[in-house]
Each structure stands twice: as structure tokens, then as C-alpha cells.
Protein backbone atom coordinates (compact mmCIF):
# COMPACT_ATOMS: atom_id res chain seq x y z
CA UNK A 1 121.03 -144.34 136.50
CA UNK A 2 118.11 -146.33 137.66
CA UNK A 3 115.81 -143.17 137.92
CA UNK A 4 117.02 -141.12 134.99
CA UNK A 5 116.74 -144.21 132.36
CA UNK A 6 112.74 -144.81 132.93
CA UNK A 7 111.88 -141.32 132.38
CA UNK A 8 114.05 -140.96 129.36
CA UNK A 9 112.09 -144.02 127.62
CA UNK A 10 108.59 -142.88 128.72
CA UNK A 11 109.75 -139.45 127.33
CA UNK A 12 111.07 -140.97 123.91
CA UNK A 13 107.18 -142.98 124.29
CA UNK A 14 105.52 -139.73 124.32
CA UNK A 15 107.54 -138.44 121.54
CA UNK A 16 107.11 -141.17 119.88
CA UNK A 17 103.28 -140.22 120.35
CA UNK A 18 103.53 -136.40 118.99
CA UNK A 19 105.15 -137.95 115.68
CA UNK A 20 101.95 -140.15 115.35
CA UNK A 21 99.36 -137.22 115.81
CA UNK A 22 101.99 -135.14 113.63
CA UNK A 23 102.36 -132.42 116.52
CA UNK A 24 106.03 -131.46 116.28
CA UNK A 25 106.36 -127.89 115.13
CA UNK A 26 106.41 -128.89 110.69
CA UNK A 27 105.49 -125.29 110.07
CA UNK A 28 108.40 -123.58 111.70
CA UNK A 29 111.35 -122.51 109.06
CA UNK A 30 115.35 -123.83 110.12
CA UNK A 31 117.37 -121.42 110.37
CA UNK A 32 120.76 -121.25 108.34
CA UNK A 33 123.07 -122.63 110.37
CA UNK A 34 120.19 -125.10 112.07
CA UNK A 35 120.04 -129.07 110.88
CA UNK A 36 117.26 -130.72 110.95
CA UNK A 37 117.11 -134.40 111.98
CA UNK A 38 114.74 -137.06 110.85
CA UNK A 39 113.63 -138.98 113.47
CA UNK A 40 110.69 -142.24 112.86
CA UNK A 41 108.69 -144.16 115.27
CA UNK A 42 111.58 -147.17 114.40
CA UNK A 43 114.48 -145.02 115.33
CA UNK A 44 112.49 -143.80 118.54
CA UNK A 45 111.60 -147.51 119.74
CA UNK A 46 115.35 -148.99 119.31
CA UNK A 47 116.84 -146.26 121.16
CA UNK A 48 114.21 -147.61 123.80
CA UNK A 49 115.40 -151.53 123.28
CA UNK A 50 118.73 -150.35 123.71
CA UNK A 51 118.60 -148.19 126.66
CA UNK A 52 117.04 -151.40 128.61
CA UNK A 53 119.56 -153.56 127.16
CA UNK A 54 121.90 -151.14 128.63
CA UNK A 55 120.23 -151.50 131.55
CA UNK A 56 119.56 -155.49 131.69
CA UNK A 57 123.26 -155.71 133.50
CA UNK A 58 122.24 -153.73 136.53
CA UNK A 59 118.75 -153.61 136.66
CA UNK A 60 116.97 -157.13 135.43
CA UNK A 61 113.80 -156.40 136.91
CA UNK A 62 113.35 -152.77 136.08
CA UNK A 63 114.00 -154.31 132.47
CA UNK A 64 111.17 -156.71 132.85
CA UNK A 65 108.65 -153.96 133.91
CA UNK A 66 109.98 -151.50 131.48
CA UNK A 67 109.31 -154.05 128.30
CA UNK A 68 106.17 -154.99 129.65
């Protein structure tokens, strides 16, 4: 869990990143049986506060490096 958790934040940070420059694929149509989530920059960074949280237990110092 140690390895998998950093990359998932730093991926949710670039995400995070494509919302802001509005890259994210707004011109393709959903299909019918497709549902579309909304997902903001405030949903995005407490999924990150709470995956180190998760984390905090285990890992203190990882936690440290990863809020810094």
C-alpha cells in the first residue's frame, strides 16, 4: 500500500490539473446507458486528505512528505 497510495494522489493532482486547463474530453456525447459524474477541484483534493489520513496509521512520514 505504501507504493500504490503516492501515485494515486499525484494522479488525482494531475487530474486535478486537466479540470483547471478544462482538458477532459466536454465535447464527447454520453452514451445512453453512460452516467456522467461531476467531479471539482474540492472533491479531488479531499479524496487526497483522506487517502493520507488513511495512511497516517502506517506510514507517518510518507504522510509528512506527501502534505508537504
Amino acid at each position: 500500500m505504501k507504493h500504490t497510495v503516492p501515485a494515486i494522489i499525484f494522479s488525482l493532482f494531475k487530474l486535478s490539473s486537466n479540470i483547471e486547463q478544462g482538458l477532459g474530453g466536454g465535447a464527447a456525447a454520453p452514451m445512453d446507458d453512460e452516467v456522467l459524474v461531476k467531479v471539482d477541484q474540492n472533491k479531488i483534493f479531499k479524496s487526497v486528505n483522506d487517502l493520507i489520513l488513511a495512511l497516517q496509521e502506517s506510514q507517518p512520514e510518507m504522510c509528512m512528505k506527501l502534505y508537504l
